[in-house]
C-alpha atoms as a PDB file:
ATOM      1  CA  UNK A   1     -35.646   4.739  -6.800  1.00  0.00           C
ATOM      2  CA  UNK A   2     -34.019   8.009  -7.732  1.00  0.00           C
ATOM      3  CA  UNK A   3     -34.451  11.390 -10.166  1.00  0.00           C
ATOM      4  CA  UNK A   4     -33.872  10.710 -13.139  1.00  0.00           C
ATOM      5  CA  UNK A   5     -32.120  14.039 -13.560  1.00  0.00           C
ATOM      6  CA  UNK A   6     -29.710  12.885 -10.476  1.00  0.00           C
ATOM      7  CA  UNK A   7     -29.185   9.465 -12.270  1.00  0.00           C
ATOM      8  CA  UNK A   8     -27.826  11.377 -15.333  1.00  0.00           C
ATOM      9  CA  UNK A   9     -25.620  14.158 -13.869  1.00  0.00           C
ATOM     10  CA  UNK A  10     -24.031  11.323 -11.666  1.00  0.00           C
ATOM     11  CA  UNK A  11     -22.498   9.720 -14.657  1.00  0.00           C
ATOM     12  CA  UNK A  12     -21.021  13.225 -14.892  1.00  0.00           C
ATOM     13  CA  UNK A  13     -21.500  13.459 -18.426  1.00  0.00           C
ATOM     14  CA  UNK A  14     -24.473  16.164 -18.186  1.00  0.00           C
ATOM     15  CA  UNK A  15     -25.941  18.496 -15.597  1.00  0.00           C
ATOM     16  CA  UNK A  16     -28.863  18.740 -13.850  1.00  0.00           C
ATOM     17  CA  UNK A  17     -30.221  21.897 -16.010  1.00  0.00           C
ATOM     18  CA  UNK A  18     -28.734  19.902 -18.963  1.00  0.00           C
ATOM     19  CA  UNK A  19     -30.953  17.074 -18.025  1.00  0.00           C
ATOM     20  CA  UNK A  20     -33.835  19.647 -18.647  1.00  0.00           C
ATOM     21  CA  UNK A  21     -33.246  20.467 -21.641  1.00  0.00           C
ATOM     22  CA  UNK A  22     -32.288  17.044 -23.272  1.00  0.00           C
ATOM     23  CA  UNK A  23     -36.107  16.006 -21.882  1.00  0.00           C
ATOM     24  CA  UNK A  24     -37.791  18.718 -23.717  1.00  0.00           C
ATOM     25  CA  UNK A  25     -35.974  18.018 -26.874  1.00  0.00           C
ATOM     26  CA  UNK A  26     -36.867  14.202 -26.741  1.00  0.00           C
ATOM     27  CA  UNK A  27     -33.207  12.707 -26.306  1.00  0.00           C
ATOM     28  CA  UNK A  28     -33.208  10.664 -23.403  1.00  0.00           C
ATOM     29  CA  UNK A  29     -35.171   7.316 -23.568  1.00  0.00           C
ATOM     30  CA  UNK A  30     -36.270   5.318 -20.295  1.00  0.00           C
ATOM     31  CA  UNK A  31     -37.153   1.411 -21.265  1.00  0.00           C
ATOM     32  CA  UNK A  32     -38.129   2.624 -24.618  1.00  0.00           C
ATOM     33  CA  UNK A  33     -40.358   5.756 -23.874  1.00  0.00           C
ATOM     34  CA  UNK A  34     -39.305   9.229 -23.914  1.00  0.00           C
ATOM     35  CA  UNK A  35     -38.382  10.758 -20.416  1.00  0.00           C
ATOM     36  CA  UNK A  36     -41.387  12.650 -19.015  1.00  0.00           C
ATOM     37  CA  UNK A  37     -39.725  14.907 -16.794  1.00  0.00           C
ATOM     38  CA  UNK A  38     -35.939  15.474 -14.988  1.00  0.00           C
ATOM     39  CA  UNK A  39     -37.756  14.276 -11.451  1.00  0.00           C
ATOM     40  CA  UNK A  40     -39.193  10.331 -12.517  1.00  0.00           C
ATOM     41  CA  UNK A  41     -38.210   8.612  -9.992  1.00  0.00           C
ATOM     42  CA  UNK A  42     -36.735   5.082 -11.866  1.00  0.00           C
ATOM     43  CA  UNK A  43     -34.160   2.102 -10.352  1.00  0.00           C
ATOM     44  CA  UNK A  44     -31.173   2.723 -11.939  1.00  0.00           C
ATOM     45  CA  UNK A  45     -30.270  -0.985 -12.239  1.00  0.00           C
ATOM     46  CA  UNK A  46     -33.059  -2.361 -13.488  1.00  0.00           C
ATOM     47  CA  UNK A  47     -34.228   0.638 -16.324  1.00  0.00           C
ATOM     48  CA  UNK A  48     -32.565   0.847 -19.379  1.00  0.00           C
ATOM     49  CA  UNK A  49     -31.420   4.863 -20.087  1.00  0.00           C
ATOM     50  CA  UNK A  50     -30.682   5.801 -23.285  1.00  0.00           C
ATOM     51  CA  UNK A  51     -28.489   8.980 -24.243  1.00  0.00           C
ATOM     52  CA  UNK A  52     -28.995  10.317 -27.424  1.00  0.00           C
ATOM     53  CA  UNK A  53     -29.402   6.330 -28.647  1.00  0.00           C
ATOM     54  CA  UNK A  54     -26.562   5.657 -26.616  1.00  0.00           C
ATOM     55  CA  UNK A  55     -26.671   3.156 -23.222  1.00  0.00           C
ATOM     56  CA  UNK A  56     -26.304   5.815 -20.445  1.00  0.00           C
ATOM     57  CA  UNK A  57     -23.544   3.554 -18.859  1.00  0.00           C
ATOM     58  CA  UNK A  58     -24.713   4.335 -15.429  1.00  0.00           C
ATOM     59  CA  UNK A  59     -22.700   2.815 -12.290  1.00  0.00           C
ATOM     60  CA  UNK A  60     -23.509   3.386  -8.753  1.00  0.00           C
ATOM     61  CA  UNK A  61     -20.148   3.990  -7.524  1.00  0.00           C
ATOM     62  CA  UNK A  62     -17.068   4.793  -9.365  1.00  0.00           C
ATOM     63  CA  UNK A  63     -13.422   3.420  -7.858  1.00  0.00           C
ATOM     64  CA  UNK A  64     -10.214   4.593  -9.580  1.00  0.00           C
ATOM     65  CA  UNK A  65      -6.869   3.675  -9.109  1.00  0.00           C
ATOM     66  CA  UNK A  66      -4.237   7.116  -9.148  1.00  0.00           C
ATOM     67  CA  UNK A  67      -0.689   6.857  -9.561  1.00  0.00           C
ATOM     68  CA  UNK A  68      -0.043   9.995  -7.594  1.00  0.00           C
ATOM     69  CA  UNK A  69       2.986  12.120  -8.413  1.00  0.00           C
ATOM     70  CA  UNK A  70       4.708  14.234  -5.664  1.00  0.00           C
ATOM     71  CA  UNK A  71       4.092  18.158  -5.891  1.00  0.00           C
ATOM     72  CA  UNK A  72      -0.232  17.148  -6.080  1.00  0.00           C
ATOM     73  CA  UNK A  73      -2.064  17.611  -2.919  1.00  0.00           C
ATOM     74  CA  UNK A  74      -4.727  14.602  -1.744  1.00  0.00           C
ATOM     75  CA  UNK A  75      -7.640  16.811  -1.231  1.00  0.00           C
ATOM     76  CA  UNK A  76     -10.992  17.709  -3.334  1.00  0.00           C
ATOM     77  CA  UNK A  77     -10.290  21.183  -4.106  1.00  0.00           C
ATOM     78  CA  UNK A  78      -7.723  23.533  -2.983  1.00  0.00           C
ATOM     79  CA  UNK A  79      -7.507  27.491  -4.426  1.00  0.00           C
ATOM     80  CA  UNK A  80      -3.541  27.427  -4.800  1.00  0.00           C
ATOM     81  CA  UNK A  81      -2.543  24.197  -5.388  1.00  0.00           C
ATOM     82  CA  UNK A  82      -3.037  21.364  -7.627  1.00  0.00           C
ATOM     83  CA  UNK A  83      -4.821  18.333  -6.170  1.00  0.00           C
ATOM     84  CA  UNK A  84      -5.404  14.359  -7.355  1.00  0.00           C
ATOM     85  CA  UNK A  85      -8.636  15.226  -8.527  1.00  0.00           C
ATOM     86  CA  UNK A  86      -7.263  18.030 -11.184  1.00  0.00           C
ATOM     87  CA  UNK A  87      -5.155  15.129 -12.887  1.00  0.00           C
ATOM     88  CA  UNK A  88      -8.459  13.575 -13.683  1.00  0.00           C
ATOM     89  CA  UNK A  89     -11.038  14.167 -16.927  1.00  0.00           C
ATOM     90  CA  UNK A  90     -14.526  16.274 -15.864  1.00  0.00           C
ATOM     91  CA  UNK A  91     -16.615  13.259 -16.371  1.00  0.00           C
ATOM     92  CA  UNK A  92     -14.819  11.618 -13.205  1.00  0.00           C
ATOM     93  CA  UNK A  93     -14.124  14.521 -11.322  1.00  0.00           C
ATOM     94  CA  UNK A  94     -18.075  15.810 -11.504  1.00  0.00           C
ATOM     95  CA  UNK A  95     -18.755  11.592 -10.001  1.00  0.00           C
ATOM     96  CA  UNK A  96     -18.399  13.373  -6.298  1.00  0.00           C
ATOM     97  CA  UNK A  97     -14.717  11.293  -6.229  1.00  0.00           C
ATOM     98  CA  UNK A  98     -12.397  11.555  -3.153  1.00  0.00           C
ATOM     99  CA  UNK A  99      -8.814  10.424  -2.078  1.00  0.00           C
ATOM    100  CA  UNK A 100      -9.638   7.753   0.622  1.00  0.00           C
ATOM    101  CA  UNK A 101      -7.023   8.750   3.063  1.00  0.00           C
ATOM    102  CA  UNK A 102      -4.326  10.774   1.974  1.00  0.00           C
ATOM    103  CA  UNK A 103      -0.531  10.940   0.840  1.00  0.00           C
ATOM    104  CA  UNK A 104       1.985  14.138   1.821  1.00  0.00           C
ATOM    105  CA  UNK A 105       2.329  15.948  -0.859  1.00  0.00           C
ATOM    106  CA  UNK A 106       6.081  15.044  -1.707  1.00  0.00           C
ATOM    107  CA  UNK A 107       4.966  11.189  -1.489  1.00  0.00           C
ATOM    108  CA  UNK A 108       4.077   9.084  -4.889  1.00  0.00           C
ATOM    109  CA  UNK A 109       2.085   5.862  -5.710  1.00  0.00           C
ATOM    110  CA  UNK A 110      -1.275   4.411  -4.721  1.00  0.00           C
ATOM    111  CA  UNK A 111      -4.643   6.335  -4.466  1.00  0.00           C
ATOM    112  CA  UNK A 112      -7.797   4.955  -4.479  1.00  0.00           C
ATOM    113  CA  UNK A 113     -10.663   8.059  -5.322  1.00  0.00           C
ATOM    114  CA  UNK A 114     -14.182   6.611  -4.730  1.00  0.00           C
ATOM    115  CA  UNK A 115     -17.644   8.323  -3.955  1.00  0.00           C
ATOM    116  CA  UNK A 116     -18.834   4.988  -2.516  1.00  0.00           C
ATOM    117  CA  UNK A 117     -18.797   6.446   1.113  1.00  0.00           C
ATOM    118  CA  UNK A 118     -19.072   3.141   2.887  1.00  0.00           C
ATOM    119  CA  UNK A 119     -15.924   1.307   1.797  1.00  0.00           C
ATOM    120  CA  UNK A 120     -13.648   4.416   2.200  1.00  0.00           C
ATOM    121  CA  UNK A 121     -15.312   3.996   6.055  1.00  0.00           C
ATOM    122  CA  UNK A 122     -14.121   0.393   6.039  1.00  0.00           C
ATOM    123  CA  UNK A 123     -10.795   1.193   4.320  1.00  0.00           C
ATOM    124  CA  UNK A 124     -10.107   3.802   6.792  1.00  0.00           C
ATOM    125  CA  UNK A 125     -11.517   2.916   9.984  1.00  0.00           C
ATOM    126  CA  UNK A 126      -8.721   2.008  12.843  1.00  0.00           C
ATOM    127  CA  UNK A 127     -11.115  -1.205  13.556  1.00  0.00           C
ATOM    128  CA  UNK A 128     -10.501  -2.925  10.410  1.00  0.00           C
ATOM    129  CA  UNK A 129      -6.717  -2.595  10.079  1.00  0.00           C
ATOM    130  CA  UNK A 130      -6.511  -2.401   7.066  1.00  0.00           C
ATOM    131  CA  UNK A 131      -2.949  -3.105   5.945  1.00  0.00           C
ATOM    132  CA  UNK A 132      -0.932  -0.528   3.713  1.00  0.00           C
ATOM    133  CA  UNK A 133       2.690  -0.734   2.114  1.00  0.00           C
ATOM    134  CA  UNK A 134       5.138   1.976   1.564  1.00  0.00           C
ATOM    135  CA  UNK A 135       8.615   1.425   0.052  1.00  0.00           C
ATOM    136  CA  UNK A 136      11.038   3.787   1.162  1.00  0.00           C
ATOM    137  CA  UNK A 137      14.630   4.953   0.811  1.00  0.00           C
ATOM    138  CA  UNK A 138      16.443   7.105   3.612  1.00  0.00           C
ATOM    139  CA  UNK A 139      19.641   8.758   4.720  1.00  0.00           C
ATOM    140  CA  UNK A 140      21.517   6.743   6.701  1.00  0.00           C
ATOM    141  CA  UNK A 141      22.358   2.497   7.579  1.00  0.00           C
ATOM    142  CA  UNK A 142      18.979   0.137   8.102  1.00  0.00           C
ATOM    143  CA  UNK A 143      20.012  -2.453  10.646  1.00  0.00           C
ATOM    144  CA  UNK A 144      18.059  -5.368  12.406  1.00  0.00           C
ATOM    145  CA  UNK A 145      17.348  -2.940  14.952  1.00  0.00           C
ATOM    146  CA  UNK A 146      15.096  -1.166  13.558  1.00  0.00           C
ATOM    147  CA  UNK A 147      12.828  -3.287  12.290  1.00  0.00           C
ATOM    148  CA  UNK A 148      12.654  -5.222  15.826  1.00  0.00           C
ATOM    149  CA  UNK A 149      11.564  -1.592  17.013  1.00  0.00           C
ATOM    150  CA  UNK A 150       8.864  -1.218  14.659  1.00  0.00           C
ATOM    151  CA  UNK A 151       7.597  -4.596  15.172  1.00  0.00           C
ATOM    152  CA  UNK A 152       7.608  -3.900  19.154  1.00  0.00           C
ATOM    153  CA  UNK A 153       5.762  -1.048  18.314  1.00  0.00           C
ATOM    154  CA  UNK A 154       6.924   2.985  19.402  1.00  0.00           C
ATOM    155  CA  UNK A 155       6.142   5.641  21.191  1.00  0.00           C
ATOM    156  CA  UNK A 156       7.875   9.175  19.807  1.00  0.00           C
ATOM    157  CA  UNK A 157       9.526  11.481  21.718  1.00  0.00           C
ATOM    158  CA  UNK A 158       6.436  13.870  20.390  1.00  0.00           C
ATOM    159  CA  UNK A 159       4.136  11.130  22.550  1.00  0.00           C
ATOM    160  CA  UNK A 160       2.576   9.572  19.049  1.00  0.00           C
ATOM    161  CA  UNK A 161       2.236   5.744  19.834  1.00  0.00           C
ATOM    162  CA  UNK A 162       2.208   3.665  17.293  1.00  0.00           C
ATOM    163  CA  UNK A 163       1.260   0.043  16.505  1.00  0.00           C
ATOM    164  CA  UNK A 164       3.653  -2.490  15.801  1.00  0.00           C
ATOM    165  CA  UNK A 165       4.366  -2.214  12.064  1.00  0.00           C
ATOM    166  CA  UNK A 166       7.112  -3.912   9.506  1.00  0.00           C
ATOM    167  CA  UNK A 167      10.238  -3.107   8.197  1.00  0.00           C
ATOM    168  CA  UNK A 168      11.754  -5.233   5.662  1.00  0.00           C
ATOM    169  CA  UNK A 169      15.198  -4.095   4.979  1.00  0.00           C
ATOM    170  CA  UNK A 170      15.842  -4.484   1.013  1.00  0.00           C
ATOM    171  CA  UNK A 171      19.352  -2.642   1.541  1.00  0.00           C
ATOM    172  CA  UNK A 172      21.202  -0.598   3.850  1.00  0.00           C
ATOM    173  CA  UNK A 173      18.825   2.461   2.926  1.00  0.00           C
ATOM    174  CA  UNK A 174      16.041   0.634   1.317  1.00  0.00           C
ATOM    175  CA  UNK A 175      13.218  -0.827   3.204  1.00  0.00           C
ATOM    176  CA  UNK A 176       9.338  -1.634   2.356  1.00  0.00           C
ATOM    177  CA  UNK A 177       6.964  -0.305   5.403  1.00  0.00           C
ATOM    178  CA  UNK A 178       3.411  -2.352   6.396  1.00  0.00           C
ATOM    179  CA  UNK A 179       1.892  -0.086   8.571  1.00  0.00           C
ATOM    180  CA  UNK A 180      -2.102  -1.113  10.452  1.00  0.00           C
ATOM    181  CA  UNK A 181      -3.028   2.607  10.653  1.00  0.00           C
ATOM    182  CA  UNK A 182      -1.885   6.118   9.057  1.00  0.00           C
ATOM    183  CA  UNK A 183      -1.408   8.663  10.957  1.00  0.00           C
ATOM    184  CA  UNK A 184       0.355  12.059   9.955  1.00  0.00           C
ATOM    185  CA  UNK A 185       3.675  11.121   8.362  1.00  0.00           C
ATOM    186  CA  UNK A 186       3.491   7.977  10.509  1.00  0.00           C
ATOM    187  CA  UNK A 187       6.413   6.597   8.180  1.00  0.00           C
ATOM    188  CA  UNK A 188       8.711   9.535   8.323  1.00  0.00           C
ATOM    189  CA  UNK A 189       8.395  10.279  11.831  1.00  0.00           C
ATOM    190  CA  UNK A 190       8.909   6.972  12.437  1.00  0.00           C
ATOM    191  CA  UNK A 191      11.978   6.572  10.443  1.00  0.00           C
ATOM    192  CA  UNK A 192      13.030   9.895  11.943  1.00  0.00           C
ATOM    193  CA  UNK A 193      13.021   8.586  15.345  1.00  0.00           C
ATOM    194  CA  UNK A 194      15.380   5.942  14.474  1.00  0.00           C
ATOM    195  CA  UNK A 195      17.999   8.526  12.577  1.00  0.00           C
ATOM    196  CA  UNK A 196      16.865   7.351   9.436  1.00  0.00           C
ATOM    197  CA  UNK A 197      15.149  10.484   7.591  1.00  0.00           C
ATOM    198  CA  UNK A 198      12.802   9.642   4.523  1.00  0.00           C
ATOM    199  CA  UNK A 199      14.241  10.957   1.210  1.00  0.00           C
ATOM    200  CA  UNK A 200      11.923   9.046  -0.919  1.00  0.00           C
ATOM    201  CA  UNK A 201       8.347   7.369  -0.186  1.00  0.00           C
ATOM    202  CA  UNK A 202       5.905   5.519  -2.337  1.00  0.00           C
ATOM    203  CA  UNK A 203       3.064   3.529  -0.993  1.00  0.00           C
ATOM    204  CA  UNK A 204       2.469   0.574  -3.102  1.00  0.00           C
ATOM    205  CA  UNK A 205      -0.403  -1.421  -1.751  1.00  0.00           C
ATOM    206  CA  UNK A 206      -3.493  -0.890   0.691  1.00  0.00           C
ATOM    207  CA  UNK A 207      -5.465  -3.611   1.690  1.00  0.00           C
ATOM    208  CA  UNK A 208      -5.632  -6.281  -1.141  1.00  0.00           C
ATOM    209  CA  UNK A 209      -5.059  -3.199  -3.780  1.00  0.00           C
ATOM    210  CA  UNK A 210      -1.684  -2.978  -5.216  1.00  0.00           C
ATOM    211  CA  UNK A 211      -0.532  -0.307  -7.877  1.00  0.00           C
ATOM    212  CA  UNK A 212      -0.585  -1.121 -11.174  1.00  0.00           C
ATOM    213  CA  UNK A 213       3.292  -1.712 -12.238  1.00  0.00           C
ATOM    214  CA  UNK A 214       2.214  -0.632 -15.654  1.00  0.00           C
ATOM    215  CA  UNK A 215       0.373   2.934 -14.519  1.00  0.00           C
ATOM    216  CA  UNK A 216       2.954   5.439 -15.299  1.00  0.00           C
ATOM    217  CA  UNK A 217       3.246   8.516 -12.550  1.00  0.00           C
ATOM    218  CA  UNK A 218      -0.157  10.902 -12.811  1.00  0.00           C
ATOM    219  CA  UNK A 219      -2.128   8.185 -14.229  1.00  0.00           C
ATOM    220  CA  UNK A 220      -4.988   6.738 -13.101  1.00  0.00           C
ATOM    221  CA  UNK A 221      -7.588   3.621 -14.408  1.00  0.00           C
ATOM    222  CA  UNK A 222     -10.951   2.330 -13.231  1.00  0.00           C
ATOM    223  CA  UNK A 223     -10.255  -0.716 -10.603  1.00  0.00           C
ATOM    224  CA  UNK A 224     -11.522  -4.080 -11.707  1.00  0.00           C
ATOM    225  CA  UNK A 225     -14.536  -5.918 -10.612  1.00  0.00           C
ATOM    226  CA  UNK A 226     -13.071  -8.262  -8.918  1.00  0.00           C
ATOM    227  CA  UNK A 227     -10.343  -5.798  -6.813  1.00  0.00           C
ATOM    228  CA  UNK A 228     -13.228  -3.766  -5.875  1.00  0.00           C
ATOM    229  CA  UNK A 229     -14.575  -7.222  -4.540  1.00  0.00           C
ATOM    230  CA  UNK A 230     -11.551  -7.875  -2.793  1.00  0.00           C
ATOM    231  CA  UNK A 231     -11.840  -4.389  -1.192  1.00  0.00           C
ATOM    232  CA  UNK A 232     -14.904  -4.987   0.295  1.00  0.00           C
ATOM    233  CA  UNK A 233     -14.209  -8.775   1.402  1.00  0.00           C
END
């Protein structure tokens, strides 16, 4: 049971203080009565909320898939720079969304933005190893080597250890990346070590979730039922 007030502003389409106000003037319906007041506490998935006449359209959690550009920041908010959340419409960004995990700044593709707090635990959590695939290009000749170094696993010369990971050469300075955790510019520095610096990165998959081929660069769309299913199997 929650406010209904809360309810409404989570859909992000009006605010609390709007909430009021719509009340008073007889707008929003609950199972076919007028709303008594912003604080009746209803079940959100069982009452029917009407807007204006309207369904109120009301979803628990909100998942959406972001083709992230480079030059956009993964973060909530930040004063000088543009972040993921800015490339989205008010309605979503007032749904408490946020990047699970991050990408640098100069690195494009996949970004799931959720509020639902407990898969972005599962997602992220070194425990579940959950599985996530970069393609990248770099300066310099891929050999056999150094994939049979990142599937031993490595240690760099700053002391970072990292887990065995993949490295499927697709040319001499093409490869795709499967990494089991993400640490700070795991792929780079990892690339680095082996005198192969990153001049291009995109991460393509995490988990079951892969990025929509047909999402062009700054879009974003809602995930499907069924890949937010997958998620959380």
């Amino acid at each position: 049971m929650e406010r209904l007030d809360k309810i409404i502003s989570a859909t992000g389409k009006k605010s609390r203080r709007e909430v009021k106000e719509l009340i008073r003037q007889g707008r929003i319906m609950v199972d076919g009565k007028a709303a008594a007041a912003a604080d009746m506490k209803i079940d959100p998935l069982k009452a029917t909320i009407l807007l204006d006449g309207a369904p109120l359209g009301y979803e628990k959690f909100t998942y959406v898939m972001l083709h992230k550009p480079a030059g956009v920041l993964s973060a909530v908010e930040d004063r000088k720079q543009k972040t993921v959340l800015d490339l989205l419409p008010t309605e979503l960004k007032k749904r408490g969304l946020s990047p699970v995990g991050r990408l640098d700044k100069d690195t494009e593709g996949l970004l799931l933005l959720t509020n639902d707090g407990e898969l972005t635990h599962r997602l992220l959590s070194p425990k579940y190893h959950v599985d996530k695939v970069y393609y990248a290009r770099v300066e310099g000749c891929l050999e056999p080597s150094d994939a049979e170094a990142f599937a031993a696993g490595m240690v760099l010369d700053d002391g970072l250890e990292c887990l065995p990971a993949g490295l499927e050469i697709l040319s001499p300075n093409e490869a795709l990346v499967t990494l089991r955790e993400g640490k700070f510019h795991q792929v780079k520095r990892m690339l680095a070590a082996r005198g192969k610096p990153v001049q291009y990165l995109k991460r393509l998959q995490m988990g079951s979730l892969k990025l929509d081929e047909q999402l062009p660069c700054g879009a974003y769309r809602p995930l499907r039922a069924e890949e937010v299913e997958a998620l959380r199997q």
